[in-house]
PDB file of N, CA and C in Angstrom:
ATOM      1  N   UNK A   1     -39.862 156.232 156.497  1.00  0.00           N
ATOM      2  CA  UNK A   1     -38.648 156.943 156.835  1.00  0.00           C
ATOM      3  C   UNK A   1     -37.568 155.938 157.204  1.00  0.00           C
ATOM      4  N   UNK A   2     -36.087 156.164 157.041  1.00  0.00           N
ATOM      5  CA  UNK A   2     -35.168 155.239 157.008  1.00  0.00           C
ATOM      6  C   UNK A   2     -34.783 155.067 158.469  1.00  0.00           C
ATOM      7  N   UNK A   3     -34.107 154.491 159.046  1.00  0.00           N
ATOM      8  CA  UNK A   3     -33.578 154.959 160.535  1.00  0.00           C
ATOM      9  C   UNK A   3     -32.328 156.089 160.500  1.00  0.00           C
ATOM     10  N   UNK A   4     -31.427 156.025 159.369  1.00  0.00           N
ATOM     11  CA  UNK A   4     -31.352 157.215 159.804  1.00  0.00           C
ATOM     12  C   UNK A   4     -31.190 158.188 159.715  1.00  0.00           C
ATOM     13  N   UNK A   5     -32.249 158.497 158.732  1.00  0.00           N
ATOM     14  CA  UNK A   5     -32.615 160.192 158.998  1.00  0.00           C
ATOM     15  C   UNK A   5     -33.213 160.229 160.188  1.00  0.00           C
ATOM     16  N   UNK A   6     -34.234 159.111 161.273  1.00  0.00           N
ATOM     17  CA  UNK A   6     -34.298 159.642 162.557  1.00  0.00           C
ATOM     18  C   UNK A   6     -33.126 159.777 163.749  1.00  0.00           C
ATOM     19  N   UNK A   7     -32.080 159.016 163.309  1.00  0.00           N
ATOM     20  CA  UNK A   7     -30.907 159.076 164.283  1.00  0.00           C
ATOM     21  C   UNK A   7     -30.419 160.500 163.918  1.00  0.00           C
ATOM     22  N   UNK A   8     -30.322 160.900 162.808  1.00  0.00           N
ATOM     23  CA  UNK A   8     -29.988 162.398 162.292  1.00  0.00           C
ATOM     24  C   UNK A   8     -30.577 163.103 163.195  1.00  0.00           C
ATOM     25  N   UNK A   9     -32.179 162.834 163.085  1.00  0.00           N
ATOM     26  CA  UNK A   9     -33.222 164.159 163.789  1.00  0.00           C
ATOM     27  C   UNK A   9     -32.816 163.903 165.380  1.00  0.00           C
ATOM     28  N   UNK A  10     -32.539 163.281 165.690  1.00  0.00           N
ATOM     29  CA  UNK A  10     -32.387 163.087 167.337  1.00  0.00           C
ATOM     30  C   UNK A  10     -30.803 163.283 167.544  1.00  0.00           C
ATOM     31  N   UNK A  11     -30.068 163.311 167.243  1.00  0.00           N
ATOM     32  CA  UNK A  11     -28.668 164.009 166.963  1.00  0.00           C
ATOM     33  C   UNK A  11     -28.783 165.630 167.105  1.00  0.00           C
ATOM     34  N   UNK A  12     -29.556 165.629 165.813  1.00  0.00           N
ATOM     35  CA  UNK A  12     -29.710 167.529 165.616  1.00  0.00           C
ATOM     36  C   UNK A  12     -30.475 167.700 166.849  1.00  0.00           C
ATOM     37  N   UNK A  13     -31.571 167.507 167.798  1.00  0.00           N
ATOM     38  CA  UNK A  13     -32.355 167.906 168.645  1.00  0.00           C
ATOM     39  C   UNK A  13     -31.483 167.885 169.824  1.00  0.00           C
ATOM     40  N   UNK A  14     -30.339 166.771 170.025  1.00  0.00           N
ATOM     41  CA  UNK A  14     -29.665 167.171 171.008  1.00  0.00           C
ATOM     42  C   UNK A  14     -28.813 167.920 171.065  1.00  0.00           C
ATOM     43  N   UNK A  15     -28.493 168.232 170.183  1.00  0.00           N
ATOM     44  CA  UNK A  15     -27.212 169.422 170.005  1.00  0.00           C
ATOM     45  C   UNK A  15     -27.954 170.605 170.101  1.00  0.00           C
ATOM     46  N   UNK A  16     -29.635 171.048 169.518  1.00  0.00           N
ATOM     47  CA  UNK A  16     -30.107 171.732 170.370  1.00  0.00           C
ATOM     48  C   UNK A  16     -30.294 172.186 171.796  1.00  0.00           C
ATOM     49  N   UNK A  17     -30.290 171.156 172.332  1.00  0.00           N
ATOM     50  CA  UNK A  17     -31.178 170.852 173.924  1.00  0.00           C
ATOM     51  C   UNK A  17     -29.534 170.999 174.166  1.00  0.00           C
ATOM     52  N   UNK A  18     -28.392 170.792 173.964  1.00  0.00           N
ATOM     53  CA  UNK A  18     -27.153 170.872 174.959  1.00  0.00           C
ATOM     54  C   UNK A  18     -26.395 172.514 174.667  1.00  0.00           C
ATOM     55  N   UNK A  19     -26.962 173.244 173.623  1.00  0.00           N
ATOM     56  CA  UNK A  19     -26.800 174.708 173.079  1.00  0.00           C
ATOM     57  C   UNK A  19     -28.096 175.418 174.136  1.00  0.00           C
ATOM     58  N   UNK A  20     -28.834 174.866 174.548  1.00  0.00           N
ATOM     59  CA  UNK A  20     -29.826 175.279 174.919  1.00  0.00           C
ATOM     60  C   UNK A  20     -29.452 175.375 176.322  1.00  0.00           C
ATOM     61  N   UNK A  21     -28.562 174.176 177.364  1.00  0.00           N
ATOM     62  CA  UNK A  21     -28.218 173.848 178.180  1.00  0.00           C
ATOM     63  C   UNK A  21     -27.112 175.166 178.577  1.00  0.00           C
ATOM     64  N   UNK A  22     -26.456 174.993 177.323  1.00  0.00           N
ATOM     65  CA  UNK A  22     -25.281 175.367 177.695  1.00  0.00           C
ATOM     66  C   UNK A  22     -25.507 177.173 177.802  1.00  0.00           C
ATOM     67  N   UNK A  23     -26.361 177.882 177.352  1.00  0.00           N
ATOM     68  CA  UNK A  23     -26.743 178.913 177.616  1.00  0.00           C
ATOM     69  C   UNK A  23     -27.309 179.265 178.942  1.00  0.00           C
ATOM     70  N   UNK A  24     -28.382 178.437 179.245  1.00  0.00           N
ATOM     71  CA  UNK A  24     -28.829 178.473 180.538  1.00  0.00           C
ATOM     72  C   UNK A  24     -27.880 178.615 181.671  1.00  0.00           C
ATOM     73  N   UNK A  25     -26.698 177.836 181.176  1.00  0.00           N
ATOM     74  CA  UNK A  25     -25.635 177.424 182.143  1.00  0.00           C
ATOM     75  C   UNK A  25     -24.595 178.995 182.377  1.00  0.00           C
ATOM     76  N   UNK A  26     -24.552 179.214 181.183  1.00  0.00           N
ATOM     77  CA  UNK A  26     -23.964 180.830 181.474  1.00  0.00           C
ATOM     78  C   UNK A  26     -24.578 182.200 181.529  1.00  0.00           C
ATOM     79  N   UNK A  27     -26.120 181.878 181.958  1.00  0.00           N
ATOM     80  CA  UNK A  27     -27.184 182.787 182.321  1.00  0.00           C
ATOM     81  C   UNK A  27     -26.569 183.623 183.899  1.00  0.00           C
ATOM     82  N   UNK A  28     -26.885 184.655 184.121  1.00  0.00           N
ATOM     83  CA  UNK A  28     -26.392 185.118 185.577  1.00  0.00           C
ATOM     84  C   UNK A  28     -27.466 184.825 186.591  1.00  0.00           C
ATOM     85  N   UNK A  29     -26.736 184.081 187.719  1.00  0.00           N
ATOM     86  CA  UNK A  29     -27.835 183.558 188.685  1.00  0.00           C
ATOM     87  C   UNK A  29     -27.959 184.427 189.867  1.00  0.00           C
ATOM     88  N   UNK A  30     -29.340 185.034 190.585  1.00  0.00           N
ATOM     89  CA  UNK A  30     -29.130 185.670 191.995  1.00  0.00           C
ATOM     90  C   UNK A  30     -30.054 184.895 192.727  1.00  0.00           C
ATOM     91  N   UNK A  31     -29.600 185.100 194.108  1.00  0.00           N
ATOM     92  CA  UNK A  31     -30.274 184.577 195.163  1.00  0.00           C
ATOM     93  C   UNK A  31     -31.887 184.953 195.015  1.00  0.00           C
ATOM     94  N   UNK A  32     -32.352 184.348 195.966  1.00  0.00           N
ATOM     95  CA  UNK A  32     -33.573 184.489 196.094  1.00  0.00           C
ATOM     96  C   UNK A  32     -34.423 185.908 196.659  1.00  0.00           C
ATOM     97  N   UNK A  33     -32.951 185.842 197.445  1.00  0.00           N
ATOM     98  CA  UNK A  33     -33.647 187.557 198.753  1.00  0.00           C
ATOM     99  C   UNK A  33     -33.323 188.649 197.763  1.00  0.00           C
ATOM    100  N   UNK A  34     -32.671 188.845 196.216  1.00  0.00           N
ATOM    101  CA  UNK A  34     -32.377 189.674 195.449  1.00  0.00           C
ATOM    102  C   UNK A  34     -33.571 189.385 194.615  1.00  0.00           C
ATOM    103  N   UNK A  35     -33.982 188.581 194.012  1.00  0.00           N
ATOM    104  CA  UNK A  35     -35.198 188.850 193.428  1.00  0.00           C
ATOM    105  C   UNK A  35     -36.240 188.885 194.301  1.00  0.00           C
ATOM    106  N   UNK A  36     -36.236 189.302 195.263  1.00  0.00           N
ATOM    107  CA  UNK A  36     -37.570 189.357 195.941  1.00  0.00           C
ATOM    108  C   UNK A  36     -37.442 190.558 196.698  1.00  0.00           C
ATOM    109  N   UNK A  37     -36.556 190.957 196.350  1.00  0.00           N
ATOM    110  CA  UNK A  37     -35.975 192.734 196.817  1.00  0.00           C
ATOM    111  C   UNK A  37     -36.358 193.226 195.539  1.00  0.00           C
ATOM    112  N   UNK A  38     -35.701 193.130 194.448  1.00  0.00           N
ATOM    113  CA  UNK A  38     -36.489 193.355 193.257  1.00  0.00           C
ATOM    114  C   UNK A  38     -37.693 193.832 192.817  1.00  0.00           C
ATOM    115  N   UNK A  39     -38.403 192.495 193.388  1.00  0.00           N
ATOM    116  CA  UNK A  39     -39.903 192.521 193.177  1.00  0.00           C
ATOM    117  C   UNK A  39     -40.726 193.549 194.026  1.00  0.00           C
ATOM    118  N   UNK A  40     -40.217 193.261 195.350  1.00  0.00           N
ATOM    119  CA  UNK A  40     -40.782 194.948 196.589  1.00  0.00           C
ATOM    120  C   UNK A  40     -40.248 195.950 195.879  1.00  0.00           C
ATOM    121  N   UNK A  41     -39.346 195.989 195.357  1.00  0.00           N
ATOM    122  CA  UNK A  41     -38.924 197.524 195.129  1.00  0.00           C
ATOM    123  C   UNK A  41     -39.836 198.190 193.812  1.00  0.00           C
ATOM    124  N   UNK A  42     -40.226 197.371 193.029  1.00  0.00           N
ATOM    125  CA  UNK A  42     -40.702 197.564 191.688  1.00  0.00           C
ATOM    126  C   UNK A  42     -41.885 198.520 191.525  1.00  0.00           C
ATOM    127  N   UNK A  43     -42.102 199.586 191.271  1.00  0.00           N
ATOM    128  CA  UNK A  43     -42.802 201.170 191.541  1.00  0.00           C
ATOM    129  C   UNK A  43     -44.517 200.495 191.271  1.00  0.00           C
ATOM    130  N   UNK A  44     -44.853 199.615 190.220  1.00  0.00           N
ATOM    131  CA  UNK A  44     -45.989 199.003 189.591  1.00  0.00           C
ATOM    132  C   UNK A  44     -46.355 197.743 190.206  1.00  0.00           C
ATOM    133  N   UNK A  45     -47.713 197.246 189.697  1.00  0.00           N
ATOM    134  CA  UNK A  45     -47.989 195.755 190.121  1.00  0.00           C
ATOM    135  C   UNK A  45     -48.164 195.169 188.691  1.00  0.00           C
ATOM    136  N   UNK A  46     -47.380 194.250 188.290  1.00  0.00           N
ATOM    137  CA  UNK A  46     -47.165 193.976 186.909  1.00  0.00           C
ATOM    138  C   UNK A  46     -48.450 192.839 187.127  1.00  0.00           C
ATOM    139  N   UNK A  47     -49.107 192.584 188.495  1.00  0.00           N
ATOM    140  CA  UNK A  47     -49.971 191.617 187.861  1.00  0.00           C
ATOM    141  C   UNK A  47     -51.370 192.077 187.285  1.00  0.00           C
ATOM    142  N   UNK A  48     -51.788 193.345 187.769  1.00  0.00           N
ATOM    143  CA  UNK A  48     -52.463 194.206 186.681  1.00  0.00           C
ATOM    144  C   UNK A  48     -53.054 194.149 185.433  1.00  0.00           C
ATOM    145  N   UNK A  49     -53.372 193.190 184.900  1.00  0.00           N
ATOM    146  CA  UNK A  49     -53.303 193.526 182.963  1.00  0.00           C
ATOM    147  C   UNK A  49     -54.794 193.305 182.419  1.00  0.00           C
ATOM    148  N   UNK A  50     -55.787 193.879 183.449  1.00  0.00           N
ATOM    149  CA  UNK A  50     -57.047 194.144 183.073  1.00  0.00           C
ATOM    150  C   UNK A  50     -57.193 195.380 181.902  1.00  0.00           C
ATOM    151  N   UNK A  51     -57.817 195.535 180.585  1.00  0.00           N
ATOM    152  CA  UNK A  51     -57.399 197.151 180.615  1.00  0.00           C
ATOM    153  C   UNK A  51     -57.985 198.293 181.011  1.00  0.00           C
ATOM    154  N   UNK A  52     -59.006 198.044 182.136  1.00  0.00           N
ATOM    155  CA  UNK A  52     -58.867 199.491 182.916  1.00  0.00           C
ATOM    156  C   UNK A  52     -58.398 199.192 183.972  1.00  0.00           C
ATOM    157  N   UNK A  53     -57.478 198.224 184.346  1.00  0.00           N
ATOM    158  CA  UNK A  53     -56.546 198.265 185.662  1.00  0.00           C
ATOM    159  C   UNK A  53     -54.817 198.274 184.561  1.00  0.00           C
ATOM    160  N   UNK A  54     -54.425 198.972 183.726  1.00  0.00           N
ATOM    161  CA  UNK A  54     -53.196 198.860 182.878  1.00  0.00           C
ATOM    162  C   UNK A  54     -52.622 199.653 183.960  1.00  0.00           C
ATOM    163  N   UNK A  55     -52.049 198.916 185.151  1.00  0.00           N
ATOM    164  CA  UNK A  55     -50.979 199.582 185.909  1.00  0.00           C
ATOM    165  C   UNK A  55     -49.431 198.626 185.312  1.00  0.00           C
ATOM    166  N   UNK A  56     -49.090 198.791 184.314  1.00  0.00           N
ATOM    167  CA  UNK A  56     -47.810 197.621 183.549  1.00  0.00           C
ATOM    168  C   UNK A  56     -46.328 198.466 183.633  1.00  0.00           C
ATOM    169  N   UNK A  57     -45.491 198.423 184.186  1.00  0.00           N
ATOM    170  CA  UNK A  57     -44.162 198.645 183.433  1.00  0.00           C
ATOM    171  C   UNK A  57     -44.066 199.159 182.281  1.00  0.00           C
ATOM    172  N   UNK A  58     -44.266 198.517 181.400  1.00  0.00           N
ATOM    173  CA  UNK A  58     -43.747 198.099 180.108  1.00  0.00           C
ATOM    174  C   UNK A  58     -44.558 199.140 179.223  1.00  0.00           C
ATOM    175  N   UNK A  59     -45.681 199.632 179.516  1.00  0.00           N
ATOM    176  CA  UNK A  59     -46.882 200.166 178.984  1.00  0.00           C
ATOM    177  C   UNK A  59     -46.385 201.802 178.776  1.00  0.00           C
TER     178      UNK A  59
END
């Protein structure tokens, strides 16, 4: 392989990883005591996923 088609591939991977960044970055962030209000409030125990314990949300 030449060098650079690997300078290419590591070019393209960062423009991934900074698209990748940059999403994360405009993700909506909450405190901690909101997801953990969340989580008490949540009617199920999502950790459940035996299947004769299928107590799931999602299910």
């Amino acid at each position: 392989m030449d060098p650079s088609a690997l300078q290419n591939m590591d070019r393209d991977a960062l423009k991934k990883q900074i698209e990748n960044m940059k999403y994360q970055a405009s993700m909506e962030r909450w405190p901690l005591s909101k997801s953990i209000a969340e989580y008490v409030s949540n009617k199920c125990d999502t950790t459940k996923t035996k299947p004769r314990k299928v107590n799931h949300c999602f299910l």
